[in-house]
Protein backbone atom coordinates (compact mmCIF):
# COMPACT_ATOMS: atom_id res chain seq x y z
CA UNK A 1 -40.41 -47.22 4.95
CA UNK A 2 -43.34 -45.58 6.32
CA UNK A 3 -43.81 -42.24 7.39
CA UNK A 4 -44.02 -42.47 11.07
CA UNK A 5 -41.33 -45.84 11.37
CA UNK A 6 -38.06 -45.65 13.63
CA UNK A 7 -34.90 -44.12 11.90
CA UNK A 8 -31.73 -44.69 13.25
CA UNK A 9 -28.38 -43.08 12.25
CA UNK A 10 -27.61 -45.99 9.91
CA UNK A 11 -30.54 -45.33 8.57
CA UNK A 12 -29.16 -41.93 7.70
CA UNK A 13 -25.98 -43.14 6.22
CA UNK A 14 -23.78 -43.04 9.12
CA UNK A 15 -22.81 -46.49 10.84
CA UNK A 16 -20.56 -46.09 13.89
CA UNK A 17 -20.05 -49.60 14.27
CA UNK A 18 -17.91 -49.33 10.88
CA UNK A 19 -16.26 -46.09 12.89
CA UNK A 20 -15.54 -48.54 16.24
CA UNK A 21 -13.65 -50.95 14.06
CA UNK A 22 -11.65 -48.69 12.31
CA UNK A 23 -10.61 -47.57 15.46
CA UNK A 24 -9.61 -51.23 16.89
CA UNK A 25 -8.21 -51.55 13.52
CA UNK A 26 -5.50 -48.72 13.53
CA UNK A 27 -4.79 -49.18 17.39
CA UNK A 28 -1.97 -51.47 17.27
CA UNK A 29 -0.69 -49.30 14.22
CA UNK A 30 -0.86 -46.19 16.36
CA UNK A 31 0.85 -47.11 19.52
CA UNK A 32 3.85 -48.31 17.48
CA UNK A 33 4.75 -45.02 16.83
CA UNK A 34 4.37 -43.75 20.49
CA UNK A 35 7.08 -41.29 22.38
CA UNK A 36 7.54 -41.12 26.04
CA UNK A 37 5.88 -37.33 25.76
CA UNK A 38 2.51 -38.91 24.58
CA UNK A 39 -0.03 -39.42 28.09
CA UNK A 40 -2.77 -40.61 25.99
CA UNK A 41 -3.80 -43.04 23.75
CA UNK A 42 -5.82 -43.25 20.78
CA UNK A 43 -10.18 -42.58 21.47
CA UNK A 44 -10.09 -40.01 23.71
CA UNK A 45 -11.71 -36.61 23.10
CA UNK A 46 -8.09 -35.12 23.00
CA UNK A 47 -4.40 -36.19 22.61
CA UNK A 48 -1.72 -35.48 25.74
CA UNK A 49 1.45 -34.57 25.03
CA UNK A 50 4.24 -32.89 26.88
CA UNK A 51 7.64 -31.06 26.11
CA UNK A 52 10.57 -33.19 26.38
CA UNK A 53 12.57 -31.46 29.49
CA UNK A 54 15.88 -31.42 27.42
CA UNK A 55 14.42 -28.21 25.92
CA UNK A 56 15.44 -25.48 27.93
CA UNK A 57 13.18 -22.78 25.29
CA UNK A 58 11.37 -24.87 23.60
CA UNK A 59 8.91 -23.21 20.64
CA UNK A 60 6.14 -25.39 19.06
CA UNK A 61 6.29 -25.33 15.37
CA UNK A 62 2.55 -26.28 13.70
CA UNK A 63 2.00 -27.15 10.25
CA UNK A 64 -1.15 -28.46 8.44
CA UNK A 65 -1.47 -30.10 4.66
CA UNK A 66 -3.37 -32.35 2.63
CA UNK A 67 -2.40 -34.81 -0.08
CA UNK A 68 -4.48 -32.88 -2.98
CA UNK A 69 -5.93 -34.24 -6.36
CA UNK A 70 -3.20 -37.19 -6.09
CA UNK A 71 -5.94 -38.62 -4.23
CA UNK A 72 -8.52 -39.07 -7.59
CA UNK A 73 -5.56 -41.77 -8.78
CA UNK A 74 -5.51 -43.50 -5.53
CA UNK A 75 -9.19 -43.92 -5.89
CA UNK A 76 -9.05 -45.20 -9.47
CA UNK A 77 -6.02 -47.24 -8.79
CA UNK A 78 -7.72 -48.61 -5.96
CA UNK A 79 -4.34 -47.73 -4.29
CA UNK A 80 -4.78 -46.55 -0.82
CA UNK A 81 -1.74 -47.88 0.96
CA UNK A 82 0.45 -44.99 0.65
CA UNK A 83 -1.36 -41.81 0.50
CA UNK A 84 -1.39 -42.00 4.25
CA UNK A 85 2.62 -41.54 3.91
CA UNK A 86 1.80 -38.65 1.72
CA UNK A 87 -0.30 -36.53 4.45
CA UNK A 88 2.43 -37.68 7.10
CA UNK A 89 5.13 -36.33 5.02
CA UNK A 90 3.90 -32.90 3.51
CA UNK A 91 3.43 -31.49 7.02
CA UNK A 92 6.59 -33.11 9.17
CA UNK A 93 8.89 -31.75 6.48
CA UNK A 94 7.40 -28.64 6.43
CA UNK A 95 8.06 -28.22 9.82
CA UNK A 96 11.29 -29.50 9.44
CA UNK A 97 12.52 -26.78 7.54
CA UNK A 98 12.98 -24.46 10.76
CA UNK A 99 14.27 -27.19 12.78
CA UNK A 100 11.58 -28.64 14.40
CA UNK A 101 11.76 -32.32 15.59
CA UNK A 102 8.19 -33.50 14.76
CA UNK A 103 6.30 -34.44 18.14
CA UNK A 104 2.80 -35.45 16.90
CA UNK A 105 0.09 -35.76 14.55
CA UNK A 106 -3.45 -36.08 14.01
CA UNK A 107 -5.21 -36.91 10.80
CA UNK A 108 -8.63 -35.87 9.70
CA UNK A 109 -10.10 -38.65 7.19
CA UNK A 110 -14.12 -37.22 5.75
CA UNK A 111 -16.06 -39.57 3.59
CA UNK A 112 -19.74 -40.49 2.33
CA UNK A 113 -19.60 -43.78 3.37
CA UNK A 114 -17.08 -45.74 5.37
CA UNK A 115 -15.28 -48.16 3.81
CA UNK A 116 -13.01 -50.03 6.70
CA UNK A 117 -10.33 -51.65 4.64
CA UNK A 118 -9.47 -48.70 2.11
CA UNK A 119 -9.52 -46.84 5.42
CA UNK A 120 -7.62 -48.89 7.72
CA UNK A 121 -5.34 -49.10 4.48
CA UNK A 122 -4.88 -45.12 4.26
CA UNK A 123 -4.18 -44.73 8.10
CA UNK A 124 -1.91 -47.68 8.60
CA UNK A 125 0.13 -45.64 6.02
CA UNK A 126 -0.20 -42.49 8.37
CA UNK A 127 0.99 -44.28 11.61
CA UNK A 128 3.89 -46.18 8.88
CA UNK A 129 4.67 -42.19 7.94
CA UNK A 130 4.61 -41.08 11.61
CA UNK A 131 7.03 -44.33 13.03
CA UNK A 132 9.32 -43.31 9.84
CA UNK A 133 9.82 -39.50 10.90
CA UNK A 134 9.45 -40.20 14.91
CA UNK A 135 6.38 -38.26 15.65
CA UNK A 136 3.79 -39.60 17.65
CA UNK A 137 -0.20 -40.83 15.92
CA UNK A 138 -2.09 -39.82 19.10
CA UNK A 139 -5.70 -39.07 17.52
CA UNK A 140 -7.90 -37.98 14.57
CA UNK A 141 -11.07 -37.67 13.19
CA UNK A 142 -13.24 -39.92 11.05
CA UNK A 143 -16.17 -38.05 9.43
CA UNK A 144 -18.91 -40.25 7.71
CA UNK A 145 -21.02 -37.73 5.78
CA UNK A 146 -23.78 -39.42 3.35
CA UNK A 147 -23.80 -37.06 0.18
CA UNK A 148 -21.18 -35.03 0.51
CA UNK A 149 -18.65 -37.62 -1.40
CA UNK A 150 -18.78 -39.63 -4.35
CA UNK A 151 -19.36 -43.25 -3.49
CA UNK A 152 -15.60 -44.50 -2.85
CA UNK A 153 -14.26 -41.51 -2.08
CA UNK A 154 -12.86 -39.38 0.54
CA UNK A 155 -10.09 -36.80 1.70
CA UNK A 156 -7.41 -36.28 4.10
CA UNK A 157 -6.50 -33.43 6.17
CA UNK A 158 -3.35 -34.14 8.57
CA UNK A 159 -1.88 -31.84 11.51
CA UNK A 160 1.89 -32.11 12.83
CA UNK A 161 3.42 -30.23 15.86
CA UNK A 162 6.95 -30.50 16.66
CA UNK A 163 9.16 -28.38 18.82
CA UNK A 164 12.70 -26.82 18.50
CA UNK A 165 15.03 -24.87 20.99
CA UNK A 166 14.37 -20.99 20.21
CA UNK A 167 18.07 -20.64 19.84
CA UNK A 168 18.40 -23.09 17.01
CA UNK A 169 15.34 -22.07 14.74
CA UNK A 170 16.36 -22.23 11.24
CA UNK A 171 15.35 -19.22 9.62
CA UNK A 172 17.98 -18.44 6.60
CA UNK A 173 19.00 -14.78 7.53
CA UNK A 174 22.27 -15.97 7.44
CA UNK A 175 22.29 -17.35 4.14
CA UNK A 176 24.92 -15.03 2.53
CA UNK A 177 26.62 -15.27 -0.94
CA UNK A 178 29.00 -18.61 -1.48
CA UNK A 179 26.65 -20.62 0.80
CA UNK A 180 26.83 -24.22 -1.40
CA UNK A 181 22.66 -25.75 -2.09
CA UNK A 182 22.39 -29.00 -1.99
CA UNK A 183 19.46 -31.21 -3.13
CA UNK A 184 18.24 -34.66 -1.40
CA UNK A 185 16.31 -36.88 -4.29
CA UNK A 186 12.79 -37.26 -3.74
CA UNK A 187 10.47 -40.46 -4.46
CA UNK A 188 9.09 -38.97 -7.49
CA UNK A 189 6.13 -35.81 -7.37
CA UNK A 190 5.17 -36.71 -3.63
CA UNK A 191 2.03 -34.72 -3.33
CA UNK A 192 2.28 -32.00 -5.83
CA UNK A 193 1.38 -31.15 -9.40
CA UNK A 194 -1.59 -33.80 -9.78
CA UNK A 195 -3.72 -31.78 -11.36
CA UNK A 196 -1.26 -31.72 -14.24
CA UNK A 197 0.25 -35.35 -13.36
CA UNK A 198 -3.83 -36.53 -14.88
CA UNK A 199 -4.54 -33.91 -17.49
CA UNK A 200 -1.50 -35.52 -19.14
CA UNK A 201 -2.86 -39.22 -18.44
CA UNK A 202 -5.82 -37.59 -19.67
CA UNK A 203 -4.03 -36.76 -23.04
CA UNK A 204 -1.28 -39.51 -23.29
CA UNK A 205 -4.28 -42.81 -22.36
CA UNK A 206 -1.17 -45.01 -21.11
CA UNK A 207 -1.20 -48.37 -19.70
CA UNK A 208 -0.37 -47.45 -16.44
CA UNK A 209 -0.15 -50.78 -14.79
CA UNK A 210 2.55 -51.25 -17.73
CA UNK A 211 6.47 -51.80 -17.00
CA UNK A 212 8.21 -47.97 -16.55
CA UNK A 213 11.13 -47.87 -14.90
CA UNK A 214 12.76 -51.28 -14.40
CA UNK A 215 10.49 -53.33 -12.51
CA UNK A 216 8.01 -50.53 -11.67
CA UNK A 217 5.03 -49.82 -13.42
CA UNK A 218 4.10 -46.33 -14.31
CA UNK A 219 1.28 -46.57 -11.72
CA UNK A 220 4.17 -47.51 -9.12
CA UNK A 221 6.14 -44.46 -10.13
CA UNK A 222 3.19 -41.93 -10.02
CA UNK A 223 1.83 -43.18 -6.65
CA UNK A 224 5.52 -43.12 -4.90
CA UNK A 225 4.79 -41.62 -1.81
CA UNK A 226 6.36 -38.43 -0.86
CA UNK A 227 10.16 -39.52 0.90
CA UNK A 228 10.35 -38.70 4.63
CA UNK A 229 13.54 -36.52 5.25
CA UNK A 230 13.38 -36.08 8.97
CA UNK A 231 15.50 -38.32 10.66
CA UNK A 232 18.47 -37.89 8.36
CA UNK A 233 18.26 -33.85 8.55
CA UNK A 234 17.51 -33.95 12.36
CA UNK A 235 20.94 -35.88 12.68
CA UNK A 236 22.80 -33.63 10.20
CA UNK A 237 21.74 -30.84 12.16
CA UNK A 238 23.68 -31.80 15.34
CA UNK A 239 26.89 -31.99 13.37
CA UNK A 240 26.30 -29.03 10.62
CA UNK A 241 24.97 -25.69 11.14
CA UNK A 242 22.21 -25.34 8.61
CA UNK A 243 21.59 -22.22 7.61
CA UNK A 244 18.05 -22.75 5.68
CA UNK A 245 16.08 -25.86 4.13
CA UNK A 246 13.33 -25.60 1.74
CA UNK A 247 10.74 -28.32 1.38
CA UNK A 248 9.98 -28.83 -2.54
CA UNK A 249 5.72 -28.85 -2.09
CA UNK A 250 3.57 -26.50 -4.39
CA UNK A 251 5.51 -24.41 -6.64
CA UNK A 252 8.30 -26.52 -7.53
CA UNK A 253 11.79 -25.53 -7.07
CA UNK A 254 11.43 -21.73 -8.47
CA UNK A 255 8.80 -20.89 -5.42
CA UNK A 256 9.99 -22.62 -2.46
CA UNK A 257 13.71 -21.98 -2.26
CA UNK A 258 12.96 -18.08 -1.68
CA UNK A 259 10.74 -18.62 1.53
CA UNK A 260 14.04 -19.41 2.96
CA UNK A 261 16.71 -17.07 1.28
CA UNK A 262 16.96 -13.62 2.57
CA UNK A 263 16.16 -10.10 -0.03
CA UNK A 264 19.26 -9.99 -1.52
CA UNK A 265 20.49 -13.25 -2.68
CA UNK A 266 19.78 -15.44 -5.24
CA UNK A 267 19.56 -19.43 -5.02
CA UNK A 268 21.97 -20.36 -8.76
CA UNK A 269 20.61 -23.97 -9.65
CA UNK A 270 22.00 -25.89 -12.23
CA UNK A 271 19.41 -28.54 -13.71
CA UNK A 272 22.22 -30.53 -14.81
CA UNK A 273 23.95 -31.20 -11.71
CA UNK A 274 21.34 -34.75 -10.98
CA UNK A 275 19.74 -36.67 -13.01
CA UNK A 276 16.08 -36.22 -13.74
CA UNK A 277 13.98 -39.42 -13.20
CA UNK A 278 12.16 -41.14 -15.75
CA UNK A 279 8.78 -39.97 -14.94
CA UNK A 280 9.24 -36.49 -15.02
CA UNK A 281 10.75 -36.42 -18.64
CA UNK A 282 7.51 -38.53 -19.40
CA UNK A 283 5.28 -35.71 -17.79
CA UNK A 284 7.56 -33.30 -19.58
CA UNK A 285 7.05 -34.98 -23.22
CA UNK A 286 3.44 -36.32 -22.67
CA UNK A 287 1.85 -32.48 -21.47
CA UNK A 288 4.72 -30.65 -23.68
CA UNK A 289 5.48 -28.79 -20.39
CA UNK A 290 8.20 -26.06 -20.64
CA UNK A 291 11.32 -26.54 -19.06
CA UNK A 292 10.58 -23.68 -16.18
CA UNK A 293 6.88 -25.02 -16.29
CA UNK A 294 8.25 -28.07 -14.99
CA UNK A 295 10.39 -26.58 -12.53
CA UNK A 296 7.68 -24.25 -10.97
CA UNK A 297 5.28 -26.93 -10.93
CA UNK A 298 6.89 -30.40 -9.77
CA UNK A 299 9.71 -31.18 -7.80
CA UNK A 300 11.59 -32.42 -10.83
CA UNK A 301 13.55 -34.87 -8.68
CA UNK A 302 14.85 -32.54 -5.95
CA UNK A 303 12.48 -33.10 -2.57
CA UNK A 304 14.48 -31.16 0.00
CA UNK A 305 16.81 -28.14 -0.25
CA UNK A 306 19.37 -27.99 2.63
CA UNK A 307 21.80 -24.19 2.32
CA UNK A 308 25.09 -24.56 3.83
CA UNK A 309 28.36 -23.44 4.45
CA UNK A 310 30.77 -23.39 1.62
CA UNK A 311 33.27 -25.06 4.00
CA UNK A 312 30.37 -27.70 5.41
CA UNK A 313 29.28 -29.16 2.32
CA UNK A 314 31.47 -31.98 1.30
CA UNK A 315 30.85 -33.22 5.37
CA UNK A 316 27.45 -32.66 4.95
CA UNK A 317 26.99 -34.67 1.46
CA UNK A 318 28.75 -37.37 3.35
CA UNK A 319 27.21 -37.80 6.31
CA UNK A 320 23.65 -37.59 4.31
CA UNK A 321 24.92 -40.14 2.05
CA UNK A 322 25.73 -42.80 4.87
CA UNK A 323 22.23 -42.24 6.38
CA UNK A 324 21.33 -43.46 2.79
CA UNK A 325 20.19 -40.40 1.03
CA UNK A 326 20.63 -39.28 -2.85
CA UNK A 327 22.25 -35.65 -2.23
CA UNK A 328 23.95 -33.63 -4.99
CA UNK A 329 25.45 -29.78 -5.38
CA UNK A 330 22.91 -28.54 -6.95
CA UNK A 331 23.92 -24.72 -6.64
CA UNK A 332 25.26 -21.66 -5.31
CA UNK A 333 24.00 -18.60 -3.35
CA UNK A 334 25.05 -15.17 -5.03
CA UNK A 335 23.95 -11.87 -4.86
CA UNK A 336 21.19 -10.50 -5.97
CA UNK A 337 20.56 -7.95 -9.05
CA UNK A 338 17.88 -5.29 -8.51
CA UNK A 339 14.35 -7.59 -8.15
CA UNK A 340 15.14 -10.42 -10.11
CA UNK A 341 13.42 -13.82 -8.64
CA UNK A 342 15.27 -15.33 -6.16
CA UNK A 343 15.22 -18.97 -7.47
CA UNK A 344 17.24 -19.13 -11.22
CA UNK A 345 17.25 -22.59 -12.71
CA UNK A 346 19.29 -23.73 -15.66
């Protein structure tokens, strides 16, 4: 190419009729998950979205996530159907956890070059995650950015708002000794820990397209996306006053459940109350993790903490159970002893 010939964007790396399509692409995957608040649709240079009018306070709750290094195994497993699901669920259950019914959600998808299947893959998974948890797809952005990425790569940002009447925020200052914790099963790690999850592939070499876990493959087990607890806990709270919820992201079980519990209580949980799945007593023996490594690191089974009532929990477990969740007592709230950490697992 000479010095003085015509460059176009393409030219540059960027090729916005691979952006259009995407966009016709995830369209009809987008307006599936639509709500009545939504005035907008997917294109436009901002999403419109008003507060349902059987709010009488209503307080927007924001949260913002990613998916993390989980994403370097979607790339090698050529697996990009449910990481979408991931991004989805690491923000709407964060936001969750005070009460908030999830409104709507943006995703931000940056790459080198645009590949439209593996993308249209990895956002049909967001608008699956949003229709799952009732929040509303209604815009994003795709960045194409030559040389910032390693061919066949790319990240995810995502962006939830939901809202919640001020009166019923869930903020756990009434979380008082004898207050029962339960624990809702999760999918597997969901989002966290994958920086350990492939140092220990890393070590171990397995065949991870290889039988696991019944019919699952260890590649199934380690790609499970992260489970969606919204619409179950959203009904459970207009039956049950829940007195605090801790999502089970970064920091395992040891650093999450004290964002919720007030200065002077402790959260009692006994590891032996559910069973541990398969793949975290593989991650356990393949990286020789200590036990309290494991719990202050991965979710070790346990996705969502829910705090309640001595005298609600056996309703609660039940009603949870029809809607089809895992849910065991997994502890007890007690007082606490001069500074010792809030979260003790045994």
């Amino acid at each position: 190419m000479s010095q003085n010939s015509s460059l176009s964007y393409r030219d540059a790396g960027v090729d916005i009729n691979a952006g259009d399509q995407l966009v016709e692409n995830i369209k009809p995957y987008a307006k599936r998950t639509m709500r009545p608040e939504v005035l907008s649709g997917i294109g436009g240079f901002g999403g419109l979205v008003e507060i349902s009018k059987k709010f009488k306070e209503p307080v927007l709750v924001s949260g913002t996530d990613g998916v993390g290094t989980k994403l370097k195994l979607a790339f090698e497993l050529n697996r990009h159907d449910t990481v979408g699901i991931d991004l989805v669920a690491m923000s709407v259950n964060d936001i969750l956890v005070q009460g908030a019914e999830p409104l709507f959600f943006l995703d931000y998808f940056a790459c080198g070059k645009l590949d439209v299947p593996s993308a249209t893959d990895v956002i049909k998974g967001v608008a699956f995650g949003c229709e799952q948890s009732g929040c509303a797809l209604i815009g994003g952005e795709t960045a194409e950015m030559p040389g910032m990425y390693p061919e066949g790569e790319y990240d995810l940002a995502g962006f939830a708002v939901g809202v919640v009447e001020k009166s019923k925020i869930i903020t756990g200052e009434h979380i008082k000794p004898g207050d029962v914790v339960l624990g809702m099963a999760s999918n597997g790690a969901h989002s966290n820990g994958y920086s350990l999850v492939r140092k220990i592939i890393e070590r171990s070499k397995p065949d991870l397209n290889a039988k696991f876990d019944g019919e699952r493959t260890l590649a199934d087990c380690i790609m499970a996306p992260t489970r969606l607890y919204v619409k179950p806990l959203l009904s459970l709270m207009q039956s049950i006053t829940i007195k605090g919820m801790a999502h089970i992201t970064g920091g395992g079980i040891t650093e999450n459940v004290p964002r919720v519990l007030p200065a002077n209580v402790v959260a009692d949980i006994d590891s032996k109350t559910w069973q541990m799945p398969k793949l975290f007593e593989w991650l356990r023996e393949g990286g020789n993790v200590e036990a309290q490594e494991m719990f202050r690191t991965f979710n070790c089974g346990i996705g969502m903490v829910v705090i309640v009532d001595a005298a609600d929990a056996d309703a609660a477990v039940k009603q949870l159970q029809e809607a089809g969740e895992t849910v065991s007592r997994i502890g007890i709230i007690r007082a606490r002893s001069n500074d010792e950490h809030q979260t003790q697992v045994k």
